[in-house]
N, C-alpha and C. Protein backbone atom coordinates (compact mmCIF):
# COMPACT_ATOMS: atom_id res chain seq x y z
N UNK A 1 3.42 37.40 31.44
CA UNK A 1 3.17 36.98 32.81
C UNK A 1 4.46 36.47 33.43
N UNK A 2 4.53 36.77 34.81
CA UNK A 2 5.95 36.26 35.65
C UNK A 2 5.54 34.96 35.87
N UNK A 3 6.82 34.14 35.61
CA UNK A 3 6.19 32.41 35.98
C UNK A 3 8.19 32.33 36.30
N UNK A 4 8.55 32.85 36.21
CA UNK A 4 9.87 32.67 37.08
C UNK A 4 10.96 33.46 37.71
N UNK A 5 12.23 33.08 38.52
CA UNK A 5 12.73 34.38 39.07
C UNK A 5 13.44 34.67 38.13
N UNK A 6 13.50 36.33 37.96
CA UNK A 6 14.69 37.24 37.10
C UNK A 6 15.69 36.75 37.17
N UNK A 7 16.05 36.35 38.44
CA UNK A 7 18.04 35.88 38.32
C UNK A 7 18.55 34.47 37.86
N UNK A 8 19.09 34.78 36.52
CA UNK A 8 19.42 34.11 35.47
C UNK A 8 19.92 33.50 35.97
N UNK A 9 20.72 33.20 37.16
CA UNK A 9 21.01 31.76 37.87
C UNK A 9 20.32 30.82 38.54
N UNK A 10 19.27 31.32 38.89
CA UNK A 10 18.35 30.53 39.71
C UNK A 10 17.11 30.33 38.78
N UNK A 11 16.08 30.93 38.20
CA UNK A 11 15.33 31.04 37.28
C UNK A 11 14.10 30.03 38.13
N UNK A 12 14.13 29.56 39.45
CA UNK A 12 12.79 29.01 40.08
C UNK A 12 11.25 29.88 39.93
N UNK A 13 10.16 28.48 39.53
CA UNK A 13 9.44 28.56 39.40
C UNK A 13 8.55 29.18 39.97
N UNK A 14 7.38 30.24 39.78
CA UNK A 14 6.81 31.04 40.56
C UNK A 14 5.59 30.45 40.71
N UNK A 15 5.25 30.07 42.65
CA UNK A 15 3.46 29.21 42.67
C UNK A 15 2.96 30.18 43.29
N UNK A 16 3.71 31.14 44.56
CA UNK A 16 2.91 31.93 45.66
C UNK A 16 3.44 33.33 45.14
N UNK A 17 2.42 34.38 45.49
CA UNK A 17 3.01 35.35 45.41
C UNK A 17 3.89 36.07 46.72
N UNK A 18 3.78 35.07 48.21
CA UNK A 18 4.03 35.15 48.83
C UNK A 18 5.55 35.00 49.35
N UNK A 19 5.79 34.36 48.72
CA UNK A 19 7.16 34.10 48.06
C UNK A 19 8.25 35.14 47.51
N UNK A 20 8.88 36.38 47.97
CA UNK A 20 9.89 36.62 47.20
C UNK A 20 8.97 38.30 47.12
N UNK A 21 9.43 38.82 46.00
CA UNK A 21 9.25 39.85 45.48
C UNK A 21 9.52 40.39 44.30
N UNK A 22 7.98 41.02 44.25
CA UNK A 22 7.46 41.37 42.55
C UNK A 22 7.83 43.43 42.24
N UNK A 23 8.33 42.79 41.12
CA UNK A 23 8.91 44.30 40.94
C UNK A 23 8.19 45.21 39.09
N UNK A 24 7.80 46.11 39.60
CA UNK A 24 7.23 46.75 38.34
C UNK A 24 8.04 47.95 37.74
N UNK A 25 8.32 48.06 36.16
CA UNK A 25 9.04 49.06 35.65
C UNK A 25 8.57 49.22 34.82
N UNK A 26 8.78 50.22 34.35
CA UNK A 26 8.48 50.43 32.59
C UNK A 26 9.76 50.84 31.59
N UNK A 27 9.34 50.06 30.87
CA UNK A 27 10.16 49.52 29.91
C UNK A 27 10.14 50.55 28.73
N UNK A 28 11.10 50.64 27.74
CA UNK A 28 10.56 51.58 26.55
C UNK A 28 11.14 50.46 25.18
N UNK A 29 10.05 50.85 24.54
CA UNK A 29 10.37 49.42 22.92
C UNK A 29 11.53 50.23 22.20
N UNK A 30 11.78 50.05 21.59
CA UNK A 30 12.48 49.89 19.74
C UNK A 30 12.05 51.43 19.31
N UNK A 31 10.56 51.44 19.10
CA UNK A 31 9.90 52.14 18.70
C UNK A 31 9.35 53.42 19.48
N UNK A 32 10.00 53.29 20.41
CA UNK A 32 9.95 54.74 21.61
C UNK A 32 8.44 54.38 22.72
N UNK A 33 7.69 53.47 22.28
CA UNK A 33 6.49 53.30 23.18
C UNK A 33 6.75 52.93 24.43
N UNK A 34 6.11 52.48 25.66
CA UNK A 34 6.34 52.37 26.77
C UNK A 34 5.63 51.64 27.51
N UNK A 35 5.81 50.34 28.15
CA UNK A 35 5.20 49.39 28.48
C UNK A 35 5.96 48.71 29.58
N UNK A 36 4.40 48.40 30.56
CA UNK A 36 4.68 48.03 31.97
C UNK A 36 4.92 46.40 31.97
N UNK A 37 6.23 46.25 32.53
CA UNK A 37 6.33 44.78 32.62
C UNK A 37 6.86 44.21 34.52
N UNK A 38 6.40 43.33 34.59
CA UNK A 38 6.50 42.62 35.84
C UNK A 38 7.81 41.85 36.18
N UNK A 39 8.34 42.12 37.16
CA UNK A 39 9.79 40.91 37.28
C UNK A 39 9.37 40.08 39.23
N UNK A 40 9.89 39.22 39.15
CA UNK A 40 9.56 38.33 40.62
C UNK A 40 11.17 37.83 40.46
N UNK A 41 11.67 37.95 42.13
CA UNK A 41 12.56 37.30 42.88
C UNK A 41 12.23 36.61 43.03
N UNK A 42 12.47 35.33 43.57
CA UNK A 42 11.81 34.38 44.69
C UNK A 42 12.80 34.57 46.06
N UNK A 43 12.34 33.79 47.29
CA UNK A 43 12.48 34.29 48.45
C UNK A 43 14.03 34.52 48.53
N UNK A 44 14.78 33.64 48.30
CA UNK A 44 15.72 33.30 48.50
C UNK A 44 16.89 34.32 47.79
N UNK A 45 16.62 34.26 46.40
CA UNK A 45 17.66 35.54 45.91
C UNK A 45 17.09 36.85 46.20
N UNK A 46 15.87 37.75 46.56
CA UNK A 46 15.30 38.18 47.19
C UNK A 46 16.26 39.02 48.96
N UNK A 47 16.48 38.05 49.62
CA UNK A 47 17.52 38.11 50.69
C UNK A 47 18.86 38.30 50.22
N UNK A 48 19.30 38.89 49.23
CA UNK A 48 20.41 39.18 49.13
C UNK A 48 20.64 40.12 47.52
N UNK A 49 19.60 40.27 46.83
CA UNK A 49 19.92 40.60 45.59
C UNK A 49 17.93 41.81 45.51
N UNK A 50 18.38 42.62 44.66
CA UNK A 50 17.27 43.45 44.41
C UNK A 50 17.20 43.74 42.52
N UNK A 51 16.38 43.96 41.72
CA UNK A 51 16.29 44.34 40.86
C UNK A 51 16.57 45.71 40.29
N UNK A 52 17.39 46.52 39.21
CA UNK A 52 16.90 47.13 39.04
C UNK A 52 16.94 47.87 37.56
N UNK A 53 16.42 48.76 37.08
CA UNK A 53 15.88 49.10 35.67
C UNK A 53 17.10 50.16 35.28
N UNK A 54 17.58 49.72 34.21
CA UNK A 54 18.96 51.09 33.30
C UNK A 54 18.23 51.20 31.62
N UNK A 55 18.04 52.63 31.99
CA UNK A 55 17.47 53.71 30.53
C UNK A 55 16.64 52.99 30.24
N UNK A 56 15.68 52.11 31.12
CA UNK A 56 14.37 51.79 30.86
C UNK A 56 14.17 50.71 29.74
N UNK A 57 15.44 49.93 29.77
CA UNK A 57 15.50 49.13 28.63
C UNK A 57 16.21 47.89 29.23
N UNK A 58 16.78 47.61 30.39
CA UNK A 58 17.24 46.40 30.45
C UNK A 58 16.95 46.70 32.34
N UNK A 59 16.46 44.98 32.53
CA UNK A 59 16.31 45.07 33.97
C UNK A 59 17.44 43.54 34.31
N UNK A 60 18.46 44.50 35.51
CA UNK A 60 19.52 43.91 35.92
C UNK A 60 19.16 43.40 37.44
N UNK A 61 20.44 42.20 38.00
CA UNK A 61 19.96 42.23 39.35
C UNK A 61 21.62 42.72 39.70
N UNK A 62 21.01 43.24 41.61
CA UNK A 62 22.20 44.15 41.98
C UNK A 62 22.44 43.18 43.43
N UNK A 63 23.41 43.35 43.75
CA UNK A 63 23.60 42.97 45.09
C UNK A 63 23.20 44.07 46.43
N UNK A 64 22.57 43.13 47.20
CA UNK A 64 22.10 44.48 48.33
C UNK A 64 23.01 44.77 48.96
N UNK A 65 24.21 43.89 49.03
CA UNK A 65 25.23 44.83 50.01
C UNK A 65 26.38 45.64 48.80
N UNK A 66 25.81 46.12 47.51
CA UNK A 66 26.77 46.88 46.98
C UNK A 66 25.59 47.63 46.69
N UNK A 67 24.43 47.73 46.68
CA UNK A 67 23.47 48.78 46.71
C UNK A 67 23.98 49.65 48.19
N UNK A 68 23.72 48.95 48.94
CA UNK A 68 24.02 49.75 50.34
C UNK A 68 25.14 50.62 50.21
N UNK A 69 26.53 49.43 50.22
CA UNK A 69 27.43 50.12 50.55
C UNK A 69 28.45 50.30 49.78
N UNK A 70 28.23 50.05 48.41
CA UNK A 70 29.24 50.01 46.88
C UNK A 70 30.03 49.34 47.46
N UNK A 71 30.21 48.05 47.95
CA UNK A 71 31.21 46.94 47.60
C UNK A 71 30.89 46.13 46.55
N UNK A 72 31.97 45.39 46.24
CA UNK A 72 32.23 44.44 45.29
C UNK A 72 30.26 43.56 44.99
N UNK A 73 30.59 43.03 43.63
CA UNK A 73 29.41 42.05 43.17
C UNK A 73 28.78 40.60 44.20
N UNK A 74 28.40 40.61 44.74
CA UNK A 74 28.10 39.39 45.19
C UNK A 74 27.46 37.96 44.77
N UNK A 75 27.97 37.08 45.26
CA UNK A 75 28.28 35.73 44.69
C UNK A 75 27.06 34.31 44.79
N UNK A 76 26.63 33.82 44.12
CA UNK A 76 25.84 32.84 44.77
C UNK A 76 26.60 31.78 45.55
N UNK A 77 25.94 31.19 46.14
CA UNK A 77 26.11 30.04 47.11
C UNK A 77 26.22 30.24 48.22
């Protein structure tokens, strides 16, 4: 179950689902099986950062303005 945000810097607690945004992927085990797991932003990293899934085995966060426009990593604060 999601009870906090993906981004390992912020890691705030999840109460609303209203709050932010919930992201679904599927994942693949060890063992080649394949299983649906849940990730939540909260609002705030959300506005500037998006999730996303590489070879179905690790879920990263990306910056939306280097999603857009391949610039550089973007920074908190």
């Amino acid at each position: 179950m999601v009870n906090q945000c993906a981004n390992p810097e912020c890691r705030r607690e999840l109460h609303y689902l209203r709050d932010g945004k919930i992201y679904l992927f599927v994942l693949s085990t060890k063992t080649g099986s394949k299983r649906r797991e849940h990730f939540w932003l909260c609002g705030e990293c959300s506005k500037s950062m998006i999730l996303t899934c590489e070879n179905q085995s690790e879920v990263k966060t990306a910056c939306l303005i280097k999603v857009r426009s391949n610039l550089t990593d973007c920074t908190s604060g």
